[in-house]
N, C-alpha and C. Protein backbone atom coordinates (compact mmCIF):
# COMPACT_ATOMS: atom_id res chain seq x y z
N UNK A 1 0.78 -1.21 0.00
CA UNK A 1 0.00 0.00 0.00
C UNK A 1 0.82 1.27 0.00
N UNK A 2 2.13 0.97 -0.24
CA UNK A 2 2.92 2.51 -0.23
C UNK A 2 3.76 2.71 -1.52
N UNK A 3 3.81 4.01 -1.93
CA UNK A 3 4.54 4.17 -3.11
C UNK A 3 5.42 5.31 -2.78
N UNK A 4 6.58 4.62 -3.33
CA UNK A 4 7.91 5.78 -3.22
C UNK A 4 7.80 6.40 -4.40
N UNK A 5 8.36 7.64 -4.93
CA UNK A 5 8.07 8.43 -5.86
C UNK A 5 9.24 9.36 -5.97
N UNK A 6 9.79 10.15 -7.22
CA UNK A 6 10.63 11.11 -7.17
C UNK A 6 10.14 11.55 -8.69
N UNK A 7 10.26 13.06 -8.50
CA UNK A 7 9.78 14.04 -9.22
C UNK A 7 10.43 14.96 -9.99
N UNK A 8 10.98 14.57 -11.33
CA UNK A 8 11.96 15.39 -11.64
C UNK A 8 11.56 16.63 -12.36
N UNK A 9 10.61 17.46 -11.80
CA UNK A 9 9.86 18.86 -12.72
C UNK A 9 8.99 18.75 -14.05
N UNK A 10 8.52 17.03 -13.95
CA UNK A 10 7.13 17.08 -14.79
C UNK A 10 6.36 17.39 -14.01
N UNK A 11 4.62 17.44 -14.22
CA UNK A 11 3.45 18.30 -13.77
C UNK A 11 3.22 17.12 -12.58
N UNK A 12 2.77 17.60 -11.08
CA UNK A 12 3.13 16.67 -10.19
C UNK A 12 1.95 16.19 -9.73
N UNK A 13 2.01 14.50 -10.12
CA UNK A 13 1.39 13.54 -10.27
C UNK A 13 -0.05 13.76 -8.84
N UNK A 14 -1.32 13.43 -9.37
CA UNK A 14 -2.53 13.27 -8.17
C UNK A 14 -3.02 11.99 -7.87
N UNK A 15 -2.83 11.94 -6.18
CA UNK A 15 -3.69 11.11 -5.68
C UNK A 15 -5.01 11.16 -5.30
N UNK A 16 -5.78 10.16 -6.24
CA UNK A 16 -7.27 10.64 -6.09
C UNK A 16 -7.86 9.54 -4.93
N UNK A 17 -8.19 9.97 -3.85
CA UNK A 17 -8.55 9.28 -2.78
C UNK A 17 -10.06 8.47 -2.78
N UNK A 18 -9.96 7.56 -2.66
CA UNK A 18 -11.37 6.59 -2.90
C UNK A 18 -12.34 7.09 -2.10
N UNK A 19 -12.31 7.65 -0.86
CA UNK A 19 -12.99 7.54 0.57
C UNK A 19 -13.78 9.45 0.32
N UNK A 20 -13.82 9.63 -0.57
CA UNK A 20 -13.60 10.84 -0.77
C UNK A 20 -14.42 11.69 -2.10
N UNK A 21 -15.02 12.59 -2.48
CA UNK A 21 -15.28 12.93 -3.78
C UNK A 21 -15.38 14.11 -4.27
N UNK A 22 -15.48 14.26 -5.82
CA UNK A 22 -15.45 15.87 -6.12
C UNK A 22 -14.17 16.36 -6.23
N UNK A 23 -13.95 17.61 -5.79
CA UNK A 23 -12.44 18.30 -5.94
C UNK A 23 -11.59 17.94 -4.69
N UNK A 24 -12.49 17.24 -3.14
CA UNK A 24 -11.82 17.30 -2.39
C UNK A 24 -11.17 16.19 -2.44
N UNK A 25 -11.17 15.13 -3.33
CA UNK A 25 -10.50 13.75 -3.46
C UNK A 25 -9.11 13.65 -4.13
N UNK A 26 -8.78 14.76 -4.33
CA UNK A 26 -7.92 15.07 -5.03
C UNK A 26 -6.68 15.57 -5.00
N UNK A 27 -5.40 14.85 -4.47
CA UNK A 27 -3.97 15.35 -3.72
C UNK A 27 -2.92 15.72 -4.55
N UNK A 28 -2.43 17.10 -4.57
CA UNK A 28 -1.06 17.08 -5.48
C UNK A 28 -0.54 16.29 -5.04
N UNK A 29 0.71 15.77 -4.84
CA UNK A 29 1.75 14.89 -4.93
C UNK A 29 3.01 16.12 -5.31
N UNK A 30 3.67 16.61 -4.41
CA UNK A 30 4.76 17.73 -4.89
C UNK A 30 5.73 17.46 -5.43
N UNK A 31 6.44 18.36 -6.13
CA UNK A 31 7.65 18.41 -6.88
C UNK A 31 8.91 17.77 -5.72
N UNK A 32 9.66 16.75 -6.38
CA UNK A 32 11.00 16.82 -5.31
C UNK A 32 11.87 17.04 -5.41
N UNK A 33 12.32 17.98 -6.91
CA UNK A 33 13.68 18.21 -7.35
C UNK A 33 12.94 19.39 -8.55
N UNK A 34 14.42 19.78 -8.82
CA UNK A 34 14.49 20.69 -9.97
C UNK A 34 14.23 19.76 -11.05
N UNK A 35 13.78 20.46 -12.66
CA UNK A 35 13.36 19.66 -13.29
C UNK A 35 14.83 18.64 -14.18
N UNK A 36 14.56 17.74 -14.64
CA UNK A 36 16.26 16.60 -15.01
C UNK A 36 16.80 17.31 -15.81
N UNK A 37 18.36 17.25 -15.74
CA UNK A 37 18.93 18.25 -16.75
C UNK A 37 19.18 19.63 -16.64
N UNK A 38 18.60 20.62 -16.00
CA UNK A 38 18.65 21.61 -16.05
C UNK A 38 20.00 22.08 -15.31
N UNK A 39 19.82 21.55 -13.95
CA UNK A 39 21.26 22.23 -13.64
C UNK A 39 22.11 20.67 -13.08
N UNK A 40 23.26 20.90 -12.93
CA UNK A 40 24.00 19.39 -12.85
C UNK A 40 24.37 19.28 -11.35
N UNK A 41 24.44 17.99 -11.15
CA UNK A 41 24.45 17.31 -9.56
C UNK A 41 23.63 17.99 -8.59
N UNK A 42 22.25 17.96 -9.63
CA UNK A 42 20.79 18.44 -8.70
C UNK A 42 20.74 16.87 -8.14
N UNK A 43 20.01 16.99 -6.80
CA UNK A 43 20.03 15.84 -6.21
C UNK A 43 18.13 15.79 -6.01
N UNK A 44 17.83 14.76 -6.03
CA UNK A 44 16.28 14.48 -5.34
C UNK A 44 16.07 13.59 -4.69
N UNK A 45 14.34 14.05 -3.86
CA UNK A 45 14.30 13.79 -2.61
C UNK A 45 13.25 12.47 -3.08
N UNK A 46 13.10 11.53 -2.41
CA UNK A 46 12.37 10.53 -2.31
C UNK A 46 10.75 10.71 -1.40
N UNK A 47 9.38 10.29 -1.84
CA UNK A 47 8.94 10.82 -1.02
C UNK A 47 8.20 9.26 -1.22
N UNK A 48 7.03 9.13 -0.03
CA UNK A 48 6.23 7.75 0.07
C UNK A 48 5.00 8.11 0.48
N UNK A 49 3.81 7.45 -0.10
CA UNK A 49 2.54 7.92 -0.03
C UNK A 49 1.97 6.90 0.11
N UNK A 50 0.80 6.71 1.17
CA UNK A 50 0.19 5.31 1.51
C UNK A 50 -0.75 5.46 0.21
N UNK A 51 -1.05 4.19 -0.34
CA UNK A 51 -1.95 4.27 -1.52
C UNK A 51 -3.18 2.98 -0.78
N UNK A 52 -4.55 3.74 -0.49
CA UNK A 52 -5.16 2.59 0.41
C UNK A 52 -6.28 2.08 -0.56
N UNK A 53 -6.77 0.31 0.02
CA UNK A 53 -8.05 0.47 -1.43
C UNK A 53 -8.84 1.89 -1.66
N UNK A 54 -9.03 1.60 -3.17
CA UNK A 54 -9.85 2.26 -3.72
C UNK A 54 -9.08 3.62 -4.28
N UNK A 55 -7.85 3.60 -3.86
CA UNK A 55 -7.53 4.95 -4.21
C UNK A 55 -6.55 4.81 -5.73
N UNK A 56 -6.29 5.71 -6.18
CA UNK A 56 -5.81 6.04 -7.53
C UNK A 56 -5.13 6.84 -7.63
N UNK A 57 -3.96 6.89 -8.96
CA UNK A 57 -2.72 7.87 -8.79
C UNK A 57 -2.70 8.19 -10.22
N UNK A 58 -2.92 9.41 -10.44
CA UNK A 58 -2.59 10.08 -12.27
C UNK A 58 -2.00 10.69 -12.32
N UNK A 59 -0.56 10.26 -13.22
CA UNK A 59 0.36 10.99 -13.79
C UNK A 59 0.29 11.11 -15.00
N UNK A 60 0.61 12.58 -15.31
CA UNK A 60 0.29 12.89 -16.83
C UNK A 60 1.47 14.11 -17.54
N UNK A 61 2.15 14.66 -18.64
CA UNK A 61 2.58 15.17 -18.78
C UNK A 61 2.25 16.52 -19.22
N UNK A 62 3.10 17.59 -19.64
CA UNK A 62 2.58 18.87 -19.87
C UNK A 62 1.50 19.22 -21.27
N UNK A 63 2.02 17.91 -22.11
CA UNK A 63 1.18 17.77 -23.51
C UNK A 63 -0.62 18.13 -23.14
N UNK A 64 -0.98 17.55 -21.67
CA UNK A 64 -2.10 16.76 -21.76
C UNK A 64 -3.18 18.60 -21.64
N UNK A 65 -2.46 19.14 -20.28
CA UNK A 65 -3.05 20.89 -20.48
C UNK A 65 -2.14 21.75 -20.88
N UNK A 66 -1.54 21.57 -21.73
CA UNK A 66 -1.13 22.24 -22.92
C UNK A 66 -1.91 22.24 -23.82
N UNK A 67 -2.72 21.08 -24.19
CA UNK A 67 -3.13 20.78 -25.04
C UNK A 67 -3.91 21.93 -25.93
N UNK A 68 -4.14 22.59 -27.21
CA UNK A 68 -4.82 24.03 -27.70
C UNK A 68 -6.29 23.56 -28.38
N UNK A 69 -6.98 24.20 -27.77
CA UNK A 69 -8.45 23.74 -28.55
C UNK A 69 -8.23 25.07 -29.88
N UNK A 70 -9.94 24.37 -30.23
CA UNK A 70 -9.62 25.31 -31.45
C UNK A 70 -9.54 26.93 -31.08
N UNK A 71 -10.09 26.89 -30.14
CA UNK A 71 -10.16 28.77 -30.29
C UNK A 71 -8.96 29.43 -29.58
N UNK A 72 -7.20 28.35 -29.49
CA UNK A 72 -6.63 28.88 -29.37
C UNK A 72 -5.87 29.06 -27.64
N UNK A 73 -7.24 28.41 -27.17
CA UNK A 73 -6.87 28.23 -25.26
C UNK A 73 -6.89 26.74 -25.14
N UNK A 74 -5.55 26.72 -24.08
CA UNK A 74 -5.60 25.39 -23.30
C UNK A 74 -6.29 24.79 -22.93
N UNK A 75 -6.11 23.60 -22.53
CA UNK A 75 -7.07 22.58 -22.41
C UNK A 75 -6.96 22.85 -20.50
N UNK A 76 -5.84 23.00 -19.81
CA UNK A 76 -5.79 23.60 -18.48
C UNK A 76 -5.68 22.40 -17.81
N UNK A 77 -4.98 22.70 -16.38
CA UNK A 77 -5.54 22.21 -15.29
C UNK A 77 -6.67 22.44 -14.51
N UNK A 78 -7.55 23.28 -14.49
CA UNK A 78 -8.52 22.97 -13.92
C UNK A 78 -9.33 22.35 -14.65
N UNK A 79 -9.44 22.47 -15.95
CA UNK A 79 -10.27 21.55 -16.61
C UNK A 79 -9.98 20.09 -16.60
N UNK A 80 -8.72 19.56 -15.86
CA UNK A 80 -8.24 18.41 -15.82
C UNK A 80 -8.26 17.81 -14.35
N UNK A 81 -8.69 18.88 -13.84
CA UNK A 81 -9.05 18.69 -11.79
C UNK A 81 -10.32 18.32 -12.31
N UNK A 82 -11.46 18.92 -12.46
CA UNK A 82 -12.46 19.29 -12.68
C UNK A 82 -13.16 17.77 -13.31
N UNK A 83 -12.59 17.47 -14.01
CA UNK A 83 -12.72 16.07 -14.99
C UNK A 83 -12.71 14.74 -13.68
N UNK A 84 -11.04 14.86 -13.33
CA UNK A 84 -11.37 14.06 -12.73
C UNK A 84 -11.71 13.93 -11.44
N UNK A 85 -12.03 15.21 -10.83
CA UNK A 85 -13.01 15.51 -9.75
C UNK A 85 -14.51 14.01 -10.18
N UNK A 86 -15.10 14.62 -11.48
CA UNK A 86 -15.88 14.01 -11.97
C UNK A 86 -16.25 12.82 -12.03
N UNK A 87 -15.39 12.14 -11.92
CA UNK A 87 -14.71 10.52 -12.01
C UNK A 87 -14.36 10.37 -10.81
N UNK A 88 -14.31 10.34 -10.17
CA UNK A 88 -13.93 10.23 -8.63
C UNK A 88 -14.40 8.81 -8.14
N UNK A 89 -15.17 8.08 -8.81
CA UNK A 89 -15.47 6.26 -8.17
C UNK A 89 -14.65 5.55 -9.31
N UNK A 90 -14.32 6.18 -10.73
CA UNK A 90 -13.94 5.58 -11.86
C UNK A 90 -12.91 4.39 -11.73
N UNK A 91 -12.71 3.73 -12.21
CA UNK A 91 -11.61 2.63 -11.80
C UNK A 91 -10.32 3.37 -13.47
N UNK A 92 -9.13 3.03 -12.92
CA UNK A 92 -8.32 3.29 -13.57
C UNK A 92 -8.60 3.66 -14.87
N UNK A 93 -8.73 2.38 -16.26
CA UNK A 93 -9.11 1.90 -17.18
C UNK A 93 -9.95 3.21 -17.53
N UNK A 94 -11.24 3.26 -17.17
CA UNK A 94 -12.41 4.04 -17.18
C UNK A 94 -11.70 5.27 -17.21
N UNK A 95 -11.21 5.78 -16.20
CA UNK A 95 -10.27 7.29 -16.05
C UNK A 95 -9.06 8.04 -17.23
N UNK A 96 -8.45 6.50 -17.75
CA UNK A 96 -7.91 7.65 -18.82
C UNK A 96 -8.75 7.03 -20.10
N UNK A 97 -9.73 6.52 -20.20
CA UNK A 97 -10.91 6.69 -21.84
C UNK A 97 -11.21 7.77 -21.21
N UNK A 98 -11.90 8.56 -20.08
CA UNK A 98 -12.45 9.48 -19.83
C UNK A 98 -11.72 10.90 -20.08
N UNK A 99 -10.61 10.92 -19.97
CA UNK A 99 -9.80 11.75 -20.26
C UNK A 99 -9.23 11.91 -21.51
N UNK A 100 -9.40 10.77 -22.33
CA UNK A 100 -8.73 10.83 -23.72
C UNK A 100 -9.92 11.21 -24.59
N UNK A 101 -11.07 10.79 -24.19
CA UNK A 101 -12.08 11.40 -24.81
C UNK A 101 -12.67 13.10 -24.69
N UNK A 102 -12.24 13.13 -22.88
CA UNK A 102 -12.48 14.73 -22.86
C UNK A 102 -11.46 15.49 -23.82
N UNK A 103 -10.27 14.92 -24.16
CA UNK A 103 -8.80 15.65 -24.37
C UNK A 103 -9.57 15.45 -26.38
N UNK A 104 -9.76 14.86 -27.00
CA UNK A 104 -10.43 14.86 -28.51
C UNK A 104 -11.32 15.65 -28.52
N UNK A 105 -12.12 15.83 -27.84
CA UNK A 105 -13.94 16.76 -27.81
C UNK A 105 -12.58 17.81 -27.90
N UNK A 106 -12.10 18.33 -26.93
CA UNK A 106 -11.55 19.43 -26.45
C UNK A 106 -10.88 20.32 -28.11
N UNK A 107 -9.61 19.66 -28.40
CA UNK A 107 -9.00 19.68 -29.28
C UNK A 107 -9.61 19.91 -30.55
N UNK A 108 -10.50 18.70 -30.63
CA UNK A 108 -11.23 18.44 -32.50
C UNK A 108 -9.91 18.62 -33.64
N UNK A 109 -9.93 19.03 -34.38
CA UNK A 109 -8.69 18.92 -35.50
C UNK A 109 -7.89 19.50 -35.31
N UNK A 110 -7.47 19.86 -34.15
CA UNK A 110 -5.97 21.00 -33.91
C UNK A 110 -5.11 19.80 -33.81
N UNK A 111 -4.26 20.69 -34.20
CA UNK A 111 -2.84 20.06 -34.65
C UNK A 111 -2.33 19.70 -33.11
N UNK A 112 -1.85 18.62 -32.67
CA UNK A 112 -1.05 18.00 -31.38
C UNK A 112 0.37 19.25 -31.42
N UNK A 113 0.57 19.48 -30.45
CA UNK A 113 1.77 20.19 -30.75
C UNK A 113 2.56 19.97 -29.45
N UNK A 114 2.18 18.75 -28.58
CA UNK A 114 2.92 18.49 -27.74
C UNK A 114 3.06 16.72 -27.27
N UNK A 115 3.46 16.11 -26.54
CA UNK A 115 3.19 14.47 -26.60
C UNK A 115 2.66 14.35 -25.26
N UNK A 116 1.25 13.61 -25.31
CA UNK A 116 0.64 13.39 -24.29
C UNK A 116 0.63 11.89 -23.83
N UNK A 117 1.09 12.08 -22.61
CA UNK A 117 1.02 10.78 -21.79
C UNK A 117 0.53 10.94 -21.16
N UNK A 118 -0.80 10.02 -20.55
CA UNK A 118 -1.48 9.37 -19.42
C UNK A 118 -1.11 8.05 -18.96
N UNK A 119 -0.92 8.63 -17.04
CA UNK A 119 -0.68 6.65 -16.63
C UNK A 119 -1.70 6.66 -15.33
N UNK A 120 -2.57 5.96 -15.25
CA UNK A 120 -3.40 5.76 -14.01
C UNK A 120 -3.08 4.19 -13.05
N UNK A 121 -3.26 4.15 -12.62
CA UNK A 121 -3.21 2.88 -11.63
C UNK A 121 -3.78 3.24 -10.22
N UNK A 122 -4.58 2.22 -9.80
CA UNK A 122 -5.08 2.23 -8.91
C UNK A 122 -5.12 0.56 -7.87
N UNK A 123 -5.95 0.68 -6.63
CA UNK A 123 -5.47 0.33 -5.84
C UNK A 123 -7.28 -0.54 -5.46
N UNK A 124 -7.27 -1.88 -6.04
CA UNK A 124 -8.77 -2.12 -5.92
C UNK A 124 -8.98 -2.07 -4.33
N UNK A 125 -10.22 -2.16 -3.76
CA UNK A 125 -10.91 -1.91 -2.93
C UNK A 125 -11.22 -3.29 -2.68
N UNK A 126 -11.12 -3.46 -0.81
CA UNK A 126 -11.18 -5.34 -0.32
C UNK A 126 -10.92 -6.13 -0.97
C-alpha cells in the first residue's frame, strides 16, 4: 500500500482518494527536485505515499493541459481537476478513456503540438 516516488519537474502527479469525492478527493503529490537536466548534480528527494483500497494515482505530462483547442486556449488544469473531480469512483481503465475522450472533444482537428502521456493505476478496494 505505499509508493515511493521522485519528481523530476514534470506536472506533479494526483492522488485521487477513494474515501472521498469531487475536488476534495484530489492530492497534489509535490515536486522533489528541480526539473532533469537543467542544472547538474541536482540531487532528489524521495517521497512515500500510503496508496489505500480504492484509491488512484494520475500521472500525466505537460502535452495533456497544454493541449490548444480550437479557439486557441488550453485545455488547463482545472479543466483536468475538474474532470477528474468528476470521475472520482472511476476505476483506472475508465479514467484515462475518460480523459482521452475529454482531451479529442476538447481539441477536434488542432494540430497535437505536444506528446501526451497518461498513466493511471489504482489500488482495488477489499
Amino acid at each position: 500500500g505505499e509508493m515511493t516516488y521522485v519528481n523530476a519537474g514534470h506536472n506533479p502527479p494526483l492522488l485521487r482518494k477513494g474515501d472521498a469525492s469531487g475536488p476534495d478527493s484530489l492530492i497534489e503529490l509535490t515536486r522533489t527536485g528541480m526539473a532533469l537536466g537543467v542544472i547538474e548534480d541536482t540531487s532528489f528527494e524521495q517521497r512515500t505515499v500510503q496508496i489505500a483500497p480504492g484509491d488512484a494515482v494520475f500521472l500525466y505530462t505537460d502535452g495533456v493541459t497544454d493541449a490548444m483547442g480550437i479557439d486557441g486556449q488550453e485545455y488547463g488544469t482545472g479543466r483536468l481537476l475538474r474532470l477528474l473531480g468528476e470521475e472520482s469512483r472511476a476505476p483506472a481503465g475508465q479514467l484515462l478513456d475518460a480523459i482521452e475522450r475529454a482531451l479529442h472533444r476538447y481539441v477536434g482537428e488542432t494540430s497535437q503540438t505536444d506528446d501526451v502521456t497518461i498513466v493511471a493505476l489504482s489500488r482495488e478496494s477489499g
